[in-house]
C-alpha atoms as a PDB file:
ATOM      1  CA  UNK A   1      59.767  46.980  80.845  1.00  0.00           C
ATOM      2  CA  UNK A   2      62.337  47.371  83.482  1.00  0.00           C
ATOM      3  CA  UNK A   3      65.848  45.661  83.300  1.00  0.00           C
ATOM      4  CA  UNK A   4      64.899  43.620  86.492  1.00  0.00           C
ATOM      5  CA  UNK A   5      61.770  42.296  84.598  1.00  0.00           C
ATOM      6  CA  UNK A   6      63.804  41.441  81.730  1.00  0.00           C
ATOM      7  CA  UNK A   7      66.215  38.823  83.518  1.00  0.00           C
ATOM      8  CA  UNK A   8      63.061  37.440  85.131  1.00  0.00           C
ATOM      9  CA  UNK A   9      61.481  36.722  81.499  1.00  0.00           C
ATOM     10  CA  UNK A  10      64.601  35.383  80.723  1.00  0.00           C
ATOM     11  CA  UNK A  11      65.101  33.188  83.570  1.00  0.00           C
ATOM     12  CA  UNK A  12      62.167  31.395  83.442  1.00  0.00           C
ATOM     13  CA  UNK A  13      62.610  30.964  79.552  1.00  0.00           C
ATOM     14  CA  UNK A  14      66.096  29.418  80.434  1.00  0.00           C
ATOM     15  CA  UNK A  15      63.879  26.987  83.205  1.00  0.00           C
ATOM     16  CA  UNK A  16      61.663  26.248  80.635  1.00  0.00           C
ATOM     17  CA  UNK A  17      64.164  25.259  77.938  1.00  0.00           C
ATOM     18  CA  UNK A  18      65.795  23.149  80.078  1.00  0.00           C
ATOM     19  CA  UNK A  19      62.629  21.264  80.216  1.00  0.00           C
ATOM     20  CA  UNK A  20      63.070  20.773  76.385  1.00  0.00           C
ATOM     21  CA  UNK A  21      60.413  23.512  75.934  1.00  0.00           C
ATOM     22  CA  UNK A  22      61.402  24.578  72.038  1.00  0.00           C
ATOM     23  CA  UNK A  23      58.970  28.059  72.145  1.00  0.00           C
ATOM     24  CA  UNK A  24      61.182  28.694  75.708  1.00  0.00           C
ATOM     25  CA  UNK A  25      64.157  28.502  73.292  1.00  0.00           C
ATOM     26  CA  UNK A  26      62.767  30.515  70.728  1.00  0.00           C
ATOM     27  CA  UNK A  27      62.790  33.587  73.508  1.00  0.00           C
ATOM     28  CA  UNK A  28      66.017  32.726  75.238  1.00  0.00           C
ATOM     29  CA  UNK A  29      67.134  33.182  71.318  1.00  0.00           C
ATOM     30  CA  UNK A  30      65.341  36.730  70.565  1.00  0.00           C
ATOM     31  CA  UNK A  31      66.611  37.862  73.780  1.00  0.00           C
ATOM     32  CA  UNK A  32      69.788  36.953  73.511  1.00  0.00           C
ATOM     33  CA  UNK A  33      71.340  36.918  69.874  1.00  0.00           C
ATOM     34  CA  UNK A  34      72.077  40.300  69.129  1.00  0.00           C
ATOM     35  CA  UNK A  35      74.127  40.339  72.130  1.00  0.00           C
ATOM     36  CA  UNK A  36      75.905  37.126  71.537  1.00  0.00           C
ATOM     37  CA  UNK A  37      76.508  38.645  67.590  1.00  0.00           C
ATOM     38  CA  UNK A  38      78.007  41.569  68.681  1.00  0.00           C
ATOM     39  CA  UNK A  39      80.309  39.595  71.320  1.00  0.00           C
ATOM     40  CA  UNK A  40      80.989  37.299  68.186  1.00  0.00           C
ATOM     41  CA  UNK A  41      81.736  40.670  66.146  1.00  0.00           C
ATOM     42  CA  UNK A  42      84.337  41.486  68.521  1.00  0.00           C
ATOM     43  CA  UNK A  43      85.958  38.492  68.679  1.00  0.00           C
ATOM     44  CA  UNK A  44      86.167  36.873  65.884  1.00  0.00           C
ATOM     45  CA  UNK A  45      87.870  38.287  62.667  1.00  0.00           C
ATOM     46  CA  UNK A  46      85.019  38.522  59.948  1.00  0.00           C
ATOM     47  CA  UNK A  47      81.462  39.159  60.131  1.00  0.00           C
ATOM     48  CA  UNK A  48      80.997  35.761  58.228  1.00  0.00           C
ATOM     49  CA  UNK A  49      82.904  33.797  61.153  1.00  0.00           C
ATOM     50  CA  UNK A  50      80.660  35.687  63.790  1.00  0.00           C
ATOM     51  CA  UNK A  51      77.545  34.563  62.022  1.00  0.00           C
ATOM     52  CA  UNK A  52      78.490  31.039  61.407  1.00  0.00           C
ATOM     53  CA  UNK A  53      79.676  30.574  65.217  1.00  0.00           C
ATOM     54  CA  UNK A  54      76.568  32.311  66.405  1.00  0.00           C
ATOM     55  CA  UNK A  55      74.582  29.771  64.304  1.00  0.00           C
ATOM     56  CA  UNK A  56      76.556  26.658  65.189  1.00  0.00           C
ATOM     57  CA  UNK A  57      76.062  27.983  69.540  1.00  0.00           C
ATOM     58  CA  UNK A  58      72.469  27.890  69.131  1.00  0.00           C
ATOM     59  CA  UNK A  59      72.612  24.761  66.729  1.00  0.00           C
ATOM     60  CA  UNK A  60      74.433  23.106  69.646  1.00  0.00           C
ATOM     61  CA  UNK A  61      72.299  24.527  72.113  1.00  0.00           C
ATOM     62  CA  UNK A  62      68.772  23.505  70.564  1.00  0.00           C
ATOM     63  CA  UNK A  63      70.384  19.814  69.703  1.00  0.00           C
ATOM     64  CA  UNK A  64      70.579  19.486  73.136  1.00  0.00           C
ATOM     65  CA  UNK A  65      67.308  20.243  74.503  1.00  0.00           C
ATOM     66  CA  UNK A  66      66.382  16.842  73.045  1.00  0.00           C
ATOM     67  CA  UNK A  67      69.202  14.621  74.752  1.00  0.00           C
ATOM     68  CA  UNK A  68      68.597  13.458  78.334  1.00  0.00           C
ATOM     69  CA  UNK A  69      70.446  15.093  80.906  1.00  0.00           C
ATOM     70  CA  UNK A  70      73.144  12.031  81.245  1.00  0.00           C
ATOM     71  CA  UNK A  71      74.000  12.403  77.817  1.00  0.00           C
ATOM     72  CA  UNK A  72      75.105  15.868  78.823  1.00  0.00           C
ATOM     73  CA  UNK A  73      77.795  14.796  81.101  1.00  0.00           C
END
């Protein structure tokens, strides 16, 4: 799988989870949590701090997928 297809996959799981599609989520979050965990690494000054702020992004994220879009704003 090429780098191009890769973004593709990801952009339509991002379209999809905006749609409140929870199994869209569920790929934007394998494809994108190691990443975000080693950003978090970096960052922050304990591994336990990294994993609790990666949690509570995704927590965050995921509790919105089931709020209408003006409760965003």
């Amino acid at each position: 799988m090429t780098q191009q297809d890769t973004r593709m996959i990801l952009a339509a799981a991002l379209e999809r989870t905006g749609r409140g599609d929870h199994d869209a989520f569920a790929t934007v979050y394998r494809m994108t949590s190691a990443k975000l965990f080693g950003i978090c690494l970096r960052i922050l000054p304990t591994r336990q701090e990294a994993e609790e702020t990666l949690q509570d992004v995704y927590a965050v994220s995921y509790t919105h997928l089931t709020l209408p879009t003006s409760d965003l704003v």
